[in-house]
C-alpha atoms as a PDB file:
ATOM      1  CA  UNK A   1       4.121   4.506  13.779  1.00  0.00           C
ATOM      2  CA  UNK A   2       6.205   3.011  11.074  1.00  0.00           C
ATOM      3  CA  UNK A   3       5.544   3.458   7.333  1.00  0.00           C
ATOM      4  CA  UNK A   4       4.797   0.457   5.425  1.00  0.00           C
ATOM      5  CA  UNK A   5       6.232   1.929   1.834  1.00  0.00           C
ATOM      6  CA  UNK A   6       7.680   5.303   0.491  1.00  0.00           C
ATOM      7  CA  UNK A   7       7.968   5.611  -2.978  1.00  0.00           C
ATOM      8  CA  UNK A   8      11.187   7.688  -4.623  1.00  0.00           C
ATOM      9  CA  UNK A   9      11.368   8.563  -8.537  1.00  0.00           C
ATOM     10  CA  UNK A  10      12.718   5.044  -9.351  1.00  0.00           C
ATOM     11  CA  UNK A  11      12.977   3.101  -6.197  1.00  0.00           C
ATOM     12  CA  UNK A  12      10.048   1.564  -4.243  1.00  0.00           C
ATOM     13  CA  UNK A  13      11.255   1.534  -0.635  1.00  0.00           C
ATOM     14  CA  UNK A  14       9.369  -0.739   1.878  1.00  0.00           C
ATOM     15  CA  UNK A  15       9.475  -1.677   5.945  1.00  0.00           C
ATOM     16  CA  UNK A  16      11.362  -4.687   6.083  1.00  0.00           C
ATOM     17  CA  UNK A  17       9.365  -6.095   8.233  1.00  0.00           C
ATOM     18  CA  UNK A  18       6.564  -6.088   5.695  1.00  0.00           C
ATOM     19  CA  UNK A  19       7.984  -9.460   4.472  1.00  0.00           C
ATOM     20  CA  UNK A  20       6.054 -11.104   7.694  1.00  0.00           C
ATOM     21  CA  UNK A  21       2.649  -9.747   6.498  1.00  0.00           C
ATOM     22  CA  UNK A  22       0.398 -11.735   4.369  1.00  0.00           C
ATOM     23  CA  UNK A  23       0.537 -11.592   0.820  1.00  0.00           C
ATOM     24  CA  UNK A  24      -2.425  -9.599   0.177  1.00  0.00           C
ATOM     25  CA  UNK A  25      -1.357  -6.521   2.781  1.00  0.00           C
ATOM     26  CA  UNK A  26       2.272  -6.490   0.688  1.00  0.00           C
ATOM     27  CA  UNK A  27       0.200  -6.455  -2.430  1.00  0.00           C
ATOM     28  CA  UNK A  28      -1.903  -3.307  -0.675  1.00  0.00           C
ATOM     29  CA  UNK A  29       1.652  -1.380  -0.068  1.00  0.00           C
ATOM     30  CA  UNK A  30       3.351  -1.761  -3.087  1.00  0.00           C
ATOM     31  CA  UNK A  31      -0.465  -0.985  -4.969  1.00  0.00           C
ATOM     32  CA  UNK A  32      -0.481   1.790  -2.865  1.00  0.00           C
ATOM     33  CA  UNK A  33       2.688   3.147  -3.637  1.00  0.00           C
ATOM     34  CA  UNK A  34       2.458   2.301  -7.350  1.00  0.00           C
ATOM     35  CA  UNK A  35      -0.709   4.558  -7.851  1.00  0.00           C
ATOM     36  CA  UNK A  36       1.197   7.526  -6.602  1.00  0.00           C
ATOM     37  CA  UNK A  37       2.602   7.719  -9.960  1.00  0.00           C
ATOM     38  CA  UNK A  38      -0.387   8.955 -11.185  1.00  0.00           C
ATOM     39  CA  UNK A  39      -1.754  10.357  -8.644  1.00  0.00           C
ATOM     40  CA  UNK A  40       0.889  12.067  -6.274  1.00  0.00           C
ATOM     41  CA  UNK A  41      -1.588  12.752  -3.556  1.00  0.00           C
ATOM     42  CA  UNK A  42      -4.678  10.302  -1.786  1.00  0.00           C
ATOM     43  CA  UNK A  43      -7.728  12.212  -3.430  1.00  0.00           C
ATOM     44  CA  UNK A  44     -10.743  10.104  -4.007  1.00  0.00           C
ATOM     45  CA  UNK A  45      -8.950   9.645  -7.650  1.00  0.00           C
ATOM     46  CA  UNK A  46      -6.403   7.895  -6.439  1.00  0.00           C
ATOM     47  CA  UNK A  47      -8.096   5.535  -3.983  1.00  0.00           C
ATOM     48  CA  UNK A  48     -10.687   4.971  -7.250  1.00  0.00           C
ATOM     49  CA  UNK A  49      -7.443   3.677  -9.027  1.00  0.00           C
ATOM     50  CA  UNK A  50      -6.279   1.793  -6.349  1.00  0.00           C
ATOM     51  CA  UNK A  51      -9.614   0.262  -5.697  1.00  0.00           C
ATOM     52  CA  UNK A  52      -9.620  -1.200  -9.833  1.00  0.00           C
ATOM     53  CA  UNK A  53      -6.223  -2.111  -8.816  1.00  0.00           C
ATOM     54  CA  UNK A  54      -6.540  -4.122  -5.643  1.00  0.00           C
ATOM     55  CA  UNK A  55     -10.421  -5.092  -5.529  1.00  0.00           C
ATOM     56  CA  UNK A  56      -9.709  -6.532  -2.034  1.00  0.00           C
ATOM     57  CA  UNK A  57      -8.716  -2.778  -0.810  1.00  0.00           C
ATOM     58  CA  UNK A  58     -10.586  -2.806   2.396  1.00  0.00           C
ATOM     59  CA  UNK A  59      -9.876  -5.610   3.368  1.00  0.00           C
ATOM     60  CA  UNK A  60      -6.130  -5.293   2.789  1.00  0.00           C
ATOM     61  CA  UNK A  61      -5.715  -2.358   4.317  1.00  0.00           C
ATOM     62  CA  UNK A  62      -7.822  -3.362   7.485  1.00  0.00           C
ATOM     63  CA  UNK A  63      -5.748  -6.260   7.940  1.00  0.00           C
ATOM     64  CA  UNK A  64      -3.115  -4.369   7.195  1.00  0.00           C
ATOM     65  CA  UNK A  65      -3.778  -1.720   9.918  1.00  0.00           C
ATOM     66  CA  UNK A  66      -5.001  -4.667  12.587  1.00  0.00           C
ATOM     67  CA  UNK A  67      -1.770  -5.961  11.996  1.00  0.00           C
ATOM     68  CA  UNK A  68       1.252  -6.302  14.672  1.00  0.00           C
ATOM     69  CA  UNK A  69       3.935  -6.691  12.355  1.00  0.00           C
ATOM     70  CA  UNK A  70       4.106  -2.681  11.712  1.00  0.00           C
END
């Protein structure tokens, strides 16, 4: 399984191949990523924070996950 993002102390890092997803699931990874700066971990915290964030999480992610691409 590829990942879609990894996040370093300055640099976002993300599958190249992410560029063929739709805009909404890149949104989702870089969101994602993003709200590991806060919260280094994926406690219910951090998915609150991405949920005010992205309000489309869910369905994001799903398509995200249903998606071929990765």
């Amino acid at each position: 399984m590829y990942k879609q993002g990894v996040i370093d102390i300055i640099l976002l890092f993300v599958n190249k191949r992410l560029i063929e997803a739709p805009k909404n699931c890149i949104e989702y990874v870089v969101y994602h990523e993003f709200c590991h700066f806060v919260h280094p971990n994926h406690s219910k915290q951090f998915y609150n924070l991405l949920q005010v964030m992205l309000p489309d999480l869910r369905e994001s992610k799903q398509l995200l996950e249903n998606s071929v691409i990765l």
